[in-house]
PDB file of N, CA and C in Angstrom:
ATOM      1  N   UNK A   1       0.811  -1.187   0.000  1.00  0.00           N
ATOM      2  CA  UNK A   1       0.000   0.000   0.000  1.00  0.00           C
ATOM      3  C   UNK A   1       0.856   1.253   0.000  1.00  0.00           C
ATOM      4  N   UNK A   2       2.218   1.102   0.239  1.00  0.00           N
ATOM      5  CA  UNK A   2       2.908   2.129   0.570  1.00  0.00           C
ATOM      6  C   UNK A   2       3.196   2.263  -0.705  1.00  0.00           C
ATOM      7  N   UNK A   3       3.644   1.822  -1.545  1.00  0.00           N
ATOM      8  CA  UNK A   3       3.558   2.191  -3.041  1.00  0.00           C
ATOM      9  C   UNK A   3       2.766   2.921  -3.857  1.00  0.00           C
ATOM     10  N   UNK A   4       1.765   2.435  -3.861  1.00  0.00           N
ATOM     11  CA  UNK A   4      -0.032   3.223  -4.344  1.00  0.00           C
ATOM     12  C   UNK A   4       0.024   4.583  -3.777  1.00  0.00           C
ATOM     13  N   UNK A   5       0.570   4.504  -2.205  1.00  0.00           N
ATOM     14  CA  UNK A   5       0.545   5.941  -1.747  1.00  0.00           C
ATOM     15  C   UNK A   5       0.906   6.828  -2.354  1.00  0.00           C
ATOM     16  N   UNK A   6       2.455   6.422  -2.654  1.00  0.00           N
ATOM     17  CA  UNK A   6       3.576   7.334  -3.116  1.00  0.00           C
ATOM     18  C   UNK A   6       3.176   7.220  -4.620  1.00  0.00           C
ATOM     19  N   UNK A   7       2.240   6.317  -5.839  1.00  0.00           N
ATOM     20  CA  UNK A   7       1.789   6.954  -6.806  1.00  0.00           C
ATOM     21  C   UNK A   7       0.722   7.702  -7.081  1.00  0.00           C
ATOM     22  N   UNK A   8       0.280   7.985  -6.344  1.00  0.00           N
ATOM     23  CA  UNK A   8      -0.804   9.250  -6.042  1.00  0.00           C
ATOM     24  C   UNK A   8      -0.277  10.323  -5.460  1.00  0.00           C
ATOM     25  N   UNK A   9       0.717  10.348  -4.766  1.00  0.00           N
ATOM     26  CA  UNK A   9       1.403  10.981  -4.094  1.00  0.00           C
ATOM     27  C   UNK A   9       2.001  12.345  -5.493  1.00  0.00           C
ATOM     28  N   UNK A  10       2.328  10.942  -6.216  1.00  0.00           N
ATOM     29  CA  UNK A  10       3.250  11.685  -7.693  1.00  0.00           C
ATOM     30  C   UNK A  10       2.291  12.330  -8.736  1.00  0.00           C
ATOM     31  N   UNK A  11       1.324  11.734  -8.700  1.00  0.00           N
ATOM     32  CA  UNK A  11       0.073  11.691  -9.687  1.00  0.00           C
ATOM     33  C   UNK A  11      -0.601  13.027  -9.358  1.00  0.00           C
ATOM     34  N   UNK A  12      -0.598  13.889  -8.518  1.00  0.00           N
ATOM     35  CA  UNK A  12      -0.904  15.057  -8.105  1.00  0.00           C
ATOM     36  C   UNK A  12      -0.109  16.020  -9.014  1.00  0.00           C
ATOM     37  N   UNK A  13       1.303  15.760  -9.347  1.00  0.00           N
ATOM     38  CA  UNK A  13       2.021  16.579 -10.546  1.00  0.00           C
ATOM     39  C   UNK A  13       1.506  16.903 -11.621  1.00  0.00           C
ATOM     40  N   UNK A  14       0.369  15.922 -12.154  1.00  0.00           N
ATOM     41  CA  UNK A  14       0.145  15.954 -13.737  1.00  0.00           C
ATOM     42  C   UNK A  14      -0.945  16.137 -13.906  1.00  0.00           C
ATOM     43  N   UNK A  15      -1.492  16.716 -15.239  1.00  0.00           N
ATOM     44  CA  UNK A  15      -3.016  16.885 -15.550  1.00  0.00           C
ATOM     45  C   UNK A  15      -4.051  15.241 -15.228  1.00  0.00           C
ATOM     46  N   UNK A  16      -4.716  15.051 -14.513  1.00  0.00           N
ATOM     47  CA  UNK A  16      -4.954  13.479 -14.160  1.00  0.00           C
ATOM     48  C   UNK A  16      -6.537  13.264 -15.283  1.00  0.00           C
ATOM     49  N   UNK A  17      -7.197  14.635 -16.266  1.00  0.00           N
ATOM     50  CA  UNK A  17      -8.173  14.432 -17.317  1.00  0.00           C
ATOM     51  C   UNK A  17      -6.805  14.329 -18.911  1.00  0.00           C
ATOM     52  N   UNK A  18      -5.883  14.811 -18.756  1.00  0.00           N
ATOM     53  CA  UNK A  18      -4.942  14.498 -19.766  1.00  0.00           C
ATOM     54  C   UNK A  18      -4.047  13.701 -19.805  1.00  0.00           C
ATOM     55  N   UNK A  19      -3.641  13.352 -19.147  1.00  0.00           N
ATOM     56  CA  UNK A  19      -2.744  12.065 -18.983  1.00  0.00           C
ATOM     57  C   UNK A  19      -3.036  10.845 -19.352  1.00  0.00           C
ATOM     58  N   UNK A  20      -2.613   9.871 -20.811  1.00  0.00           N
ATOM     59  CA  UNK A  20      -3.474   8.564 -20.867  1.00  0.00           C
ATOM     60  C   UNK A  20      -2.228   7.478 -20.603  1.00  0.00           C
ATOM     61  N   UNK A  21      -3.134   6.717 -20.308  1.00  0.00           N
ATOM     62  CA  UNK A  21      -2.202   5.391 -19.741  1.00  0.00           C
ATOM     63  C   UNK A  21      -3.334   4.162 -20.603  1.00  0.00           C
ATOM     64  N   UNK A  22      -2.468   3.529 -20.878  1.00  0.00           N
ATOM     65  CA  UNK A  22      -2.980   1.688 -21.534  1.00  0.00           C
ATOM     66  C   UNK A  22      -3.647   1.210 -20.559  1.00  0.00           C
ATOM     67  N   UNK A  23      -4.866   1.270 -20.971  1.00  0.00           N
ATOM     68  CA  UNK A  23      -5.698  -0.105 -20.303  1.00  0.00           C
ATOM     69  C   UNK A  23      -4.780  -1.393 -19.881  1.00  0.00           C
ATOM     70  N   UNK A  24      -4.584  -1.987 -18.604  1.00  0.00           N
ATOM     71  CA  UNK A  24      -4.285  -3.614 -18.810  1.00  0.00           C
ATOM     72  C   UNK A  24      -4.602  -4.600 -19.248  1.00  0.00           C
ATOM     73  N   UNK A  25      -5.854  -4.593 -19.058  1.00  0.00           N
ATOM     74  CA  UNK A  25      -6.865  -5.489 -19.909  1.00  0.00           C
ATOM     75  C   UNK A  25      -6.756  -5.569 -21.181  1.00  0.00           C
ATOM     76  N   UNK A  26      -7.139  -4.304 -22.389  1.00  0.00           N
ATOM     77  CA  UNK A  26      -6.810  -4.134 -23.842  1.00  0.00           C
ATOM     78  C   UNK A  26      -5.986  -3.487 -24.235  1.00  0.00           C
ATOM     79  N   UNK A  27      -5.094  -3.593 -24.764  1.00  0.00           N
ATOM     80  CA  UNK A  27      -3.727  -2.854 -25.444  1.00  0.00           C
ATOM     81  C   UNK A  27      -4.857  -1.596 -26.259  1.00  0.00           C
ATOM     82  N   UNK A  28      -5.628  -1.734 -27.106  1.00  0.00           N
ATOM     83  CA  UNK A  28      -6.394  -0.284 -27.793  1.00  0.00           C
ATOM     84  C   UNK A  28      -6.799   0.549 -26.707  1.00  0.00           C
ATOM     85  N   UNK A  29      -7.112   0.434 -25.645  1.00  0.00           N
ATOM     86  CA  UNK A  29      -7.805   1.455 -25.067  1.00  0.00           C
ATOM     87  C   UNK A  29      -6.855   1.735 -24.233  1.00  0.00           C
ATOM     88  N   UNK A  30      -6.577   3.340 -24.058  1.00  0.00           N
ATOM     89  CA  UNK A  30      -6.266   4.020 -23.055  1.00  0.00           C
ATOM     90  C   UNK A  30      -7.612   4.737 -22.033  1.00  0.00           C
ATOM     91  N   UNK A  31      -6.932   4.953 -20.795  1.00  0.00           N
ATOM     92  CA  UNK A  31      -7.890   5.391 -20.019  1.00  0.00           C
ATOM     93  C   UNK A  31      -6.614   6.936 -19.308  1.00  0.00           C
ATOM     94  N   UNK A  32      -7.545   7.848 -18.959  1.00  0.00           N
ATOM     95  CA  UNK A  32      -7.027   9.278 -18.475  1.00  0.00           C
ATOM     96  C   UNK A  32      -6.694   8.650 -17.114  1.00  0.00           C
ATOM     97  N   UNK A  33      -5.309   9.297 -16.348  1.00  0.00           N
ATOM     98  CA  UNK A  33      -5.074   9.142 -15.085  1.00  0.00           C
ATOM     99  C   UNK A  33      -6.011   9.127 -14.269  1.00  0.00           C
ATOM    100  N   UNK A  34      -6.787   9.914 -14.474  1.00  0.00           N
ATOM    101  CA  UNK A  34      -8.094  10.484 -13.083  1.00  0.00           C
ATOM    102  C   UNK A  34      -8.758   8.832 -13.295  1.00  0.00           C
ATOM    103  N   UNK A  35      -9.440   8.417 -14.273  1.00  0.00           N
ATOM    104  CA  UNK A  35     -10.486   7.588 -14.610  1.00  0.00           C
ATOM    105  C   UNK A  35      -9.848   6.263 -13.622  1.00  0.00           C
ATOM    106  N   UNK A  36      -8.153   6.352 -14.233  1.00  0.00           N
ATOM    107  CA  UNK A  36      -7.278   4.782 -13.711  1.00  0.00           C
ATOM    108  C   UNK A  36      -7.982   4.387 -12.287  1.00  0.00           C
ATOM    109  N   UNK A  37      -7.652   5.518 -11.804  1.00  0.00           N
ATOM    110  CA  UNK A  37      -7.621   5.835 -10.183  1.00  0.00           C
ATOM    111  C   UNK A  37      -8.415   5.794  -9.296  1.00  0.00           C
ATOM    112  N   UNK A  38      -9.755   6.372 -10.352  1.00  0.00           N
ATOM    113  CA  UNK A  38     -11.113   6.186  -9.887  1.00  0.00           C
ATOM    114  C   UNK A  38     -11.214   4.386  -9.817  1.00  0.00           C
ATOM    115  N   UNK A  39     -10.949   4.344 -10.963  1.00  0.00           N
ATOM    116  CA  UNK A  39     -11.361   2.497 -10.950  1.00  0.00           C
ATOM    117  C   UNK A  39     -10.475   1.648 -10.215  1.00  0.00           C
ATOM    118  N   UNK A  40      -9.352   2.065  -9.550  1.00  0.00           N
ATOM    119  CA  UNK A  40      -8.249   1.172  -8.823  1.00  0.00           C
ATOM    120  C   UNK A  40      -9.310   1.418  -7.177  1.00  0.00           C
ATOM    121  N   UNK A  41      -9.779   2.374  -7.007  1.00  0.00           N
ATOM    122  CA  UNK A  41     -10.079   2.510  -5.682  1.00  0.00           C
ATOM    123  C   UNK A  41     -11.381   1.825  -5.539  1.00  0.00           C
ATOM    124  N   UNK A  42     -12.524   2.078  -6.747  1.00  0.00           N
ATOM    125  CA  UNK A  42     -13.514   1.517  -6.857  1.00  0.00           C
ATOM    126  C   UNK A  42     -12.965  -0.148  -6.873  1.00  0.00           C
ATOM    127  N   UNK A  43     -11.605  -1.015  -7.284  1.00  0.00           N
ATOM    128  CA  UNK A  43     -11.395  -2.047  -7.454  1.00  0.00           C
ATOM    129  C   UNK A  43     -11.533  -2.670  -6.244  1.00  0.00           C
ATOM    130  N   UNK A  44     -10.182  -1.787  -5.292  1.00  0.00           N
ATOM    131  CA  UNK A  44     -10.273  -2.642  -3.571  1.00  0.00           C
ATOM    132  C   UNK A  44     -11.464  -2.164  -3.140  1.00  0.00           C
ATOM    133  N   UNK A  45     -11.941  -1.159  -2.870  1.00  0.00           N
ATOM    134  CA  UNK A  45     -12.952  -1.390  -2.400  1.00  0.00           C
ATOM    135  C   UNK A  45     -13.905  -2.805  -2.724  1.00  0.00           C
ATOM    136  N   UNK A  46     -14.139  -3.423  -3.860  1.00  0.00           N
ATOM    137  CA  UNK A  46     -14.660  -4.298  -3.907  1.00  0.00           C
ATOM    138  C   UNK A  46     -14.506  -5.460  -3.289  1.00  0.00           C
ATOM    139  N   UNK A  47     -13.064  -5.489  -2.874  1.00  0.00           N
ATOM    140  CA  UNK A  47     -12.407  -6.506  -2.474  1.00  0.00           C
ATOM    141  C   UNK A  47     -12.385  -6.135  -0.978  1.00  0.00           C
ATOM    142  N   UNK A  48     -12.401  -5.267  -0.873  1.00  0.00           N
ATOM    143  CA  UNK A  48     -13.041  -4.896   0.923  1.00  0.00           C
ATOM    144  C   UNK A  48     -13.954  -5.611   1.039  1.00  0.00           C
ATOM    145  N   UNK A  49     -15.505  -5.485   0.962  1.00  0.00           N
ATOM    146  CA  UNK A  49     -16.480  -5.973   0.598  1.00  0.00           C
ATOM    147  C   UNK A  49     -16.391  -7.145   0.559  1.00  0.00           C
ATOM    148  N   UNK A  50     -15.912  -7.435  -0.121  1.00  0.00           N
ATOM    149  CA  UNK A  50     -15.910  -9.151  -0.421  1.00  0.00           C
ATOM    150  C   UNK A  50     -15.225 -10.129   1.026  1.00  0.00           C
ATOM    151  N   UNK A  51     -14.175  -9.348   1.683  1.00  0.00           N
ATOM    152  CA  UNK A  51     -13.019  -9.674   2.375  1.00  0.00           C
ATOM    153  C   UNK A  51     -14.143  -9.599   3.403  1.00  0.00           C
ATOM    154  N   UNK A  52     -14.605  -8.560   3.677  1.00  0.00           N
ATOM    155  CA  UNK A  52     -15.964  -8.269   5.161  1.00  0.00           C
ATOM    156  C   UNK A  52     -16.952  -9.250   4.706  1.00  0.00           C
ATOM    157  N   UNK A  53     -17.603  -9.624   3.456  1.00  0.00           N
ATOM    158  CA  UNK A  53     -18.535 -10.817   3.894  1.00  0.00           C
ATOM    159  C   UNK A  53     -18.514 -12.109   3.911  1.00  0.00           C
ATOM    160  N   UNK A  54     -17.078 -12.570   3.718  1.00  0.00           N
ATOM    161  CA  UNK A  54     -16.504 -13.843   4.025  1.00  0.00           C
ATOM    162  C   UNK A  54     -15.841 -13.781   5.744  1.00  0.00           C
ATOM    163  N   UNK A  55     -15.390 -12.472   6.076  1.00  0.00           N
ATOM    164  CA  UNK A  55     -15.300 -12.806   7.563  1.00  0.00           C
ATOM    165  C   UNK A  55     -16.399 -12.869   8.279  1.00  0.00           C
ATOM    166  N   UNK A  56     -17.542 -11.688   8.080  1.00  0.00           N
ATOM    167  CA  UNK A  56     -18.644 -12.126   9.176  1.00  0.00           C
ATOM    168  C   UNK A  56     -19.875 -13.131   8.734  1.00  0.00           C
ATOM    169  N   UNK A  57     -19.278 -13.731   7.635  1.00  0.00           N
ATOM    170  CA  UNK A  57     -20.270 -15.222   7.177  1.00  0.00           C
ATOM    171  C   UNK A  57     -20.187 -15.855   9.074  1.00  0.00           C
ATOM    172  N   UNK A  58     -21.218 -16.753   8.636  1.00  0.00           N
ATOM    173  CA  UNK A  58     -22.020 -17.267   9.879  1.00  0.00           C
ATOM    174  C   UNK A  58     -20.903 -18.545  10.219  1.00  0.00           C
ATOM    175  N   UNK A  59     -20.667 -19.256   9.191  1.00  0.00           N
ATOM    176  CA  UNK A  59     -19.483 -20.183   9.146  1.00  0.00           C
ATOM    177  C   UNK A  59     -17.969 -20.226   8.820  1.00  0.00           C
ATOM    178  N   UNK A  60     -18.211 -19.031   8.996  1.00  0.00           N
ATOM    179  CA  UNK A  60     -16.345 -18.397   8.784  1.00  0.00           C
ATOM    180  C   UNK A  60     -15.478 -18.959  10.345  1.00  0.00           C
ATOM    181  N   UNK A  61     -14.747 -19.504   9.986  1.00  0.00           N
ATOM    182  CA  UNK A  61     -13.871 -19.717  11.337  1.00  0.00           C
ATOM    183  C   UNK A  61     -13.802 -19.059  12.250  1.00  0.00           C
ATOM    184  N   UNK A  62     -14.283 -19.243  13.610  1.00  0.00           N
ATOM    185  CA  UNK A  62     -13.811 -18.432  14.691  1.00  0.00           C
ATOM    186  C   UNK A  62     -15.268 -18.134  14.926  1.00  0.00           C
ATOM    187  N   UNK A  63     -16.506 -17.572  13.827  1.00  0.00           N
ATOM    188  CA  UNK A  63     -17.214 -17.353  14.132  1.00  0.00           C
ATOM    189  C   UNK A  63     -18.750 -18.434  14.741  1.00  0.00           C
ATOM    190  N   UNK A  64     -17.961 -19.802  14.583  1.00  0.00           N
ATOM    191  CA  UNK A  64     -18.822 -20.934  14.792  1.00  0.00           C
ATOM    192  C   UNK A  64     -18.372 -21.434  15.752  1.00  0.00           C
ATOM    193  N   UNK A  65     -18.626 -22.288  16.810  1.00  0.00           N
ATOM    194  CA  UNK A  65     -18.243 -23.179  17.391  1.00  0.00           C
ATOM    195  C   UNK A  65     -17.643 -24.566  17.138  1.00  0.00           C
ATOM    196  N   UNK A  66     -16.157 -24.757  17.193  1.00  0.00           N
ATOM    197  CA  UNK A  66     -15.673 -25.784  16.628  1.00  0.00           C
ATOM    198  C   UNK A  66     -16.715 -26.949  16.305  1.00  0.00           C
ATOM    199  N   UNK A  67     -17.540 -27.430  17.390  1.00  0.00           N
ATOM    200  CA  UNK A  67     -18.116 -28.140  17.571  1.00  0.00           C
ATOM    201  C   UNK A  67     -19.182 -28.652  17.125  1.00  0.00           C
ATOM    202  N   UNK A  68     -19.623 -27.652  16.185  1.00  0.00           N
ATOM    203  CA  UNK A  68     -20.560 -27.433  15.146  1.00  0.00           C
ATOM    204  C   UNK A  68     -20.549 -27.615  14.203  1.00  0.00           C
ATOM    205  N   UNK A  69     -19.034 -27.272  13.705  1.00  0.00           N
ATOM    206  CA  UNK A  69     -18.051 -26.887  12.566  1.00  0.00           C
ATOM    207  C   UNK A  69     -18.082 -28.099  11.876  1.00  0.00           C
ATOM    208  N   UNK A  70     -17.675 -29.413  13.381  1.00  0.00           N
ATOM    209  CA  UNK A  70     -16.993 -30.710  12.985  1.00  0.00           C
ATOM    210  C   UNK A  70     -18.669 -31.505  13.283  1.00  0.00           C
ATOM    211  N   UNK A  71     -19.485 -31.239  13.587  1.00  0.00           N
ATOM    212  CA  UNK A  71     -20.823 -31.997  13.353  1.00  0.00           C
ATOM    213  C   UNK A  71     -20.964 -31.648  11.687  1.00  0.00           C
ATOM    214  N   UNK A  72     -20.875 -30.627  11.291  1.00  0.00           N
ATOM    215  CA  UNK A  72     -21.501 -30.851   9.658  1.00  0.00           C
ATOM    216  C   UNK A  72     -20.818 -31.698   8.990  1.00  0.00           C
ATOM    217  N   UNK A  73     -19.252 -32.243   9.265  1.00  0.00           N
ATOM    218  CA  UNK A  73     -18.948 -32.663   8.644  1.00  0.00           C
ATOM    219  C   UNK A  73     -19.306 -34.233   8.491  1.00  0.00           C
TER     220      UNK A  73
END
């Protein structure tokens, strides 16, 4: 994360609606700095999300009683 920091950090230097960078996904499409950035944050966030409803699932480890855990099986 300390990386990402320090490229936003840098990314404040440059026009971020003029600046294009290559899509990863498709070599034809470029996307403007601002847009990248928007969608990298919109990315983890998703993965936040995802990360929070696999921990407070009902059968996520820790949150069951061993004992329960090893009856379903």
């Amino acid at each position: 994360h300390q990386k990402l920091l320090q490229f936003v950090r840098e990314a404040r230097l440059v026009f971020l609606l003029l600046t294009q960078i290559p899509a990863f996904w498709w070599v034809f499409v470029r996307l403007s700095l601002g847009d990248f950035l928007q969608l990298l944050v919109y990315h983890n966030e998703r993965h936040i999300v995802q990360a929070q409803r696999v921990l407070y699932h009902d059968h996520f480890p820790g949150n069951v009683p061993i004992d329960v855990l090893i009856a379903e099986l």
